[in-house]
Every structure is written in structure tokens, then in C-alpha cells.
N, C-alpha and C. Protein backbone atom coordinates (compact mmCIF):
# COMPACT_ATOMS: atom_id res chain seq x y z
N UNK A 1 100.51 6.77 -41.12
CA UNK A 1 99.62 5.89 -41.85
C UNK A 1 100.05 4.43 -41.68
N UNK A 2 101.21 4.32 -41.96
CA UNK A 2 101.42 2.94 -41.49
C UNK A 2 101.58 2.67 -39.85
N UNK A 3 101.40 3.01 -39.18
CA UNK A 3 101.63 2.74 -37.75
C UNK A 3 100.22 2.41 -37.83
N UNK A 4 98.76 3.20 -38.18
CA UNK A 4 97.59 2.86 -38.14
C UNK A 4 97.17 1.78 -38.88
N UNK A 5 97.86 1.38 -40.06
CA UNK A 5 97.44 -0.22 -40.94
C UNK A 5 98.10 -0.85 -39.87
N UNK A 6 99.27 -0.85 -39.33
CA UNK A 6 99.90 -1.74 -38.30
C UNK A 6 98.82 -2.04 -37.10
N UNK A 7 98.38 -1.36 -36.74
CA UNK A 7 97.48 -1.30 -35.48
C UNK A 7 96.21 -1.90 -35.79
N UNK A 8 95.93 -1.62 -37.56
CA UNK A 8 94.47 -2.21 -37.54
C UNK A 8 94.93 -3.81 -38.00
N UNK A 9 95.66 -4.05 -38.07
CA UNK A 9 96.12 -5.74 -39.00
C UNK A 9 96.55 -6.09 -37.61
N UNK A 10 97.00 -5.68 -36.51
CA UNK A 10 97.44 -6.34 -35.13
C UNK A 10 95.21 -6.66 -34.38
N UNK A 11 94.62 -5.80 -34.35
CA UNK A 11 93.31 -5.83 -34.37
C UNK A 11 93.04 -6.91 -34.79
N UNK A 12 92.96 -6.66 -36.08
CA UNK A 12 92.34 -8.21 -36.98
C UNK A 12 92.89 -9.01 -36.37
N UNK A 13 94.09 -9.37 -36.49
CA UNK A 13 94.67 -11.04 -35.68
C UNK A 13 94.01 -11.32 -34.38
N UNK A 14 93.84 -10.35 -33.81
CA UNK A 14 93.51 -10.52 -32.48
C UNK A 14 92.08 -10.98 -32.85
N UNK A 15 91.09 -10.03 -33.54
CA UNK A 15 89.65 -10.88 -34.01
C UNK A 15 89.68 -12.20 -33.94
N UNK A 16 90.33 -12.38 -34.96
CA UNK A 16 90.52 -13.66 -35.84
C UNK A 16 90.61 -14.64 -34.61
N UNK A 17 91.92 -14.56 -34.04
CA UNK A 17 92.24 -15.50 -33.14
C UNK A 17 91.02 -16.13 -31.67
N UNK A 18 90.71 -14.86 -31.29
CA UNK A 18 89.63 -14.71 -30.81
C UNK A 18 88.23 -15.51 -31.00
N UNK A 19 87.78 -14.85 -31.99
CA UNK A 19 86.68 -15.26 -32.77
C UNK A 19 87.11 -16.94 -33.11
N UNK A 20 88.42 -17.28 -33.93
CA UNK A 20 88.37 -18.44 -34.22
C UNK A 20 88.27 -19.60 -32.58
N UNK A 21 89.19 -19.36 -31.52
CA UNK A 21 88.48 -19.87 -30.48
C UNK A 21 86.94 -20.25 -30.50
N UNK A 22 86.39 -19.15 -30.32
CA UNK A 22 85.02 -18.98 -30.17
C UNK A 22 84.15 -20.13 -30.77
N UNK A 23 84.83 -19.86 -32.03
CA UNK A 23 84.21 -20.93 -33.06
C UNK A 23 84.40 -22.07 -33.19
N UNK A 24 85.68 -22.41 -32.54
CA UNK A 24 86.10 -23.82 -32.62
C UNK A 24 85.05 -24.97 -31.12
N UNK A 25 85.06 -23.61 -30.00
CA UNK A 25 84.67 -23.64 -29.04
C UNK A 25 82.85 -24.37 -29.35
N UNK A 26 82.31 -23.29 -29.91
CA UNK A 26 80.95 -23.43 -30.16
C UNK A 26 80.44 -24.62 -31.18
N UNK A 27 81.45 -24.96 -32.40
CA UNK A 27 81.31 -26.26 -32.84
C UNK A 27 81.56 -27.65 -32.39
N UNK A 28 82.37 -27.15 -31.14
CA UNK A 28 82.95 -28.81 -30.48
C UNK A 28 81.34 -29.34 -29.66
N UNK A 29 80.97 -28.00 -29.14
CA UNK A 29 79.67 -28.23 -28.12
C UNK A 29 78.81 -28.38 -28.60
N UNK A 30 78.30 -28.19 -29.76
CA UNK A 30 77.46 -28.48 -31.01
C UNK A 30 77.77 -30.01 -31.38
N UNK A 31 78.60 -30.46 -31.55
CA UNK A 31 78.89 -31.63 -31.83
C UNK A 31 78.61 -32.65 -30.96
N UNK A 32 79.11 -32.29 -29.98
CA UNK A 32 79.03 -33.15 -28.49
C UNK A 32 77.47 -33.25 -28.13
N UNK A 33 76.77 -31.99 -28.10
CA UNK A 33 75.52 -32.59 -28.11
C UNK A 33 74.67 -33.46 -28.79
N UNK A 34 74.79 -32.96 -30.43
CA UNK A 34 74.56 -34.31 -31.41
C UNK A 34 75.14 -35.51 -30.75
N UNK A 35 76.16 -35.98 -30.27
CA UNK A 35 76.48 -37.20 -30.25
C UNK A 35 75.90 -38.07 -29.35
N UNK A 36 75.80 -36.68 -28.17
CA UNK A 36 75.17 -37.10 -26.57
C UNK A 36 73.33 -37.74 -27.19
N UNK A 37 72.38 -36.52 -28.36
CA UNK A 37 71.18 -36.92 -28.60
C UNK A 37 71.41 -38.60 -29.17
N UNK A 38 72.18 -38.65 -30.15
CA UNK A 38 72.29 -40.00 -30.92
C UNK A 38 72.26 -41.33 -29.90
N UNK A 39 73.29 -41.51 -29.00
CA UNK A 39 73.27 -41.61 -27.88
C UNK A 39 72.17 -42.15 -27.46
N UNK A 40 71.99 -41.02 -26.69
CA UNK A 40 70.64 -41.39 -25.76
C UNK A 40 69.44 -41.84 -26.85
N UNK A 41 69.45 -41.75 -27.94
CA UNK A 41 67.99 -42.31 -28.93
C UNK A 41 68.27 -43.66 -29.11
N UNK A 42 69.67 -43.97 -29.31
CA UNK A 42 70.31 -45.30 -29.71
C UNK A 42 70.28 -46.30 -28.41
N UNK A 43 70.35 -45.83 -27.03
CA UNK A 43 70.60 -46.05 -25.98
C UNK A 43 68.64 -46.28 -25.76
N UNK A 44 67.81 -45.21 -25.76
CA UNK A 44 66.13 -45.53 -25.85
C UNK A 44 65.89 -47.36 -26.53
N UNK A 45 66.18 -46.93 -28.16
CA UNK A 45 65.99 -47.89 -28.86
C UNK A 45 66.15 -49.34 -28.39
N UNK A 46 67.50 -49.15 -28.25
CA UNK A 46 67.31 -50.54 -27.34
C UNK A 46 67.32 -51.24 -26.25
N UNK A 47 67.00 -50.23 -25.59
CA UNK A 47 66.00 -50.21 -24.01
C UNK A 47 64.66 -50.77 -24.73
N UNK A 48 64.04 -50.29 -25.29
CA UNK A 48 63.25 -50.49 -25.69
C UNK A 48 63.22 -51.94 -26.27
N UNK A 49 63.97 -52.18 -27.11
CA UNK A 49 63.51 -53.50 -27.94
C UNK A 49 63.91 -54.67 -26.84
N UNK A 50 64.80 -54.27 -25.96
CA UNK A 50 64.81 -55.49 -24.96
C UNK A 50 63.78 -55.71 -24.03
N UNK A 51 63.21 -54.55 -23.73
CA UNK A 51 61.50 -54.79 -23.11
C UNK A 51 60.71 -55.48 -23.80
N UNK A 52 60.62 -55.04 -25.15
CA UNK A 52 59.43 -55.98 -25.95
C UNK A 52 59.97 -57.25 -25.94
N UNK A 53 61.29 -57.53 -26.12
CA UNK A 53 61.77 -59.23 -26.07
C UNK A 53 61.17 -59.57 -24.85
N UNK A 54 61.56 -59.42 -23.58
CA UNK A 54 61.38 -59.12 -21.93
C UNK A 54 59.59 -59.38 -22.47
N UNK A 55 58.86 -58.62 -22.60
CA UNK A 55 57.34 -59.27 -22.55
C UNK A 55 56.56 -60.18 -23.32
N UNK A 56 57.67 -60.23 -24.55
CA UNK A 56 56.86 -61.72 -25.16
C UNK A 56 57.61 -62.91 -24.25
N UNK A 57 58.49 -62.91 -24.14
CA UNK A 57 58.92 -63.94 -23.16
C UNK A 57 58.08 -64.30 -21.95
N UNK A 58 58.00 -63.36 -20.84
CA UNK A 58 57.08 -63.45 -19.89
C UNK A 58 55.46 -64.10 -20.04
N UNK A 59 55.36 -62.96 -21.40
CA UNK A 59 53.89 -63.15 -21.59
C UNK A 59 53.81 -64.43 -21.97
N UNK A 60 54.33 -65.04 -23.05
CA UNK A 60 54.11 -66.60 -23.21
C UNK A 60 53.77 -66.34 -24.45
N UNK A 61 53.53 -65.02 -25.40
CA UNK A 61 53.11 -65.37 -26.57
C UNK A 61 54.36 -65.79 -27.65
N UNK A 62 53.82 -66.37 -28.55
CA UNK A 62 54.48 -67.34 -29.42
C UNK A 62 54.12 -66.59 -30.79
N UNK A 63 54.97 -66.65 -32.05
CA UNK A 63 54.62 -66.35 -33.14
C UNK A 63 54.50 -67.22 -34.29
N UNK A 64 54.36 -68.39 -33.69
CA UNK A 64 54.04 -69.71 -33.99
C UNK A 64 52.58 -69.70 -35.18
N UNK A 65 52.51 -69.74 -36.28
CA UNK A 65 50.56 -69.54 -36.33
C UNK A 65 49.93 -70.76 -35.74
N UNK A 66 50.35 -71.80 -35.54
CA UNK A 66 50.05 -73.21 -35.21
C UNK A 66 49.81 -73.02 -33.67
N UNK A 67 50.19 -72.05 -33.25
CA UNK A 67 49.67 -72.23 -31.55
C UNK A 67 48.25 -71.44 -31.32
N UNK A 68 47.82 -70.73 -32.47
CA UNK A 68 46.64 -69.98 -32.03
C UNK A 68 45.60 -70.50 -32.33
């Protein structure tokens, strides 16, 4: 009987250890992608807002009310 609790508590560790990899594994890549989306939205954003600077400039419009 105890050789078999021995064998099943050597099991478990091995789960555990296992599994906890797994998990540490699957939250890092979880994470990393959040950071990669943030990223690239934050990275859009202001792509973006430097275009709209980029075409009022070009364009010539003014936000002046006195020029319209």
C-alpha cells in the first residue's frame, strides 16, 4: 500500500510539473500576443494620426474660422 501512495504522489509531481510548464508556457504566449495586438493598434493609431496631420498640411486647410 505504501509503495502504491508512493507511486501515485511520484505521478502527481510529475502532473503538476508537467502541466505547470504547460501553463506557464500557454500564459507567456497569451500574453505576448496581447502585447503584440496593443502594439500594432497603438502602432495603427498613430500611423494614422500622422496621415491626417500629413493631409491637412498638404491640403492647405486651416482651422482658422477667419479663413473661410
Amino acid at each position: 500500500m505504501e509503495r502504491l501512495r508512493a507511486a501515485l504522489a511520484g505521478l502527481a509531481v510529475v502532473v503538476a510539473v508537467f502541466g505547470g510548464t504547460i501553463l506557464v508556457r500557454t500564459v507567456s504566449r497569451f500574453l505576448r500576443a496581447v502585447v503584440w495586438f496593443a502594439e500594432t493598434a497603438a502602432l495603427f493609431g498613430l500611423a494614422s494620426l500622422v496621415g491626417y496631420l500629413a493631409y491637412r498640411v498638404f491640403w492647405g486647410v486651416s482651422d482658422d474660422p477667419r479663413a473661410h
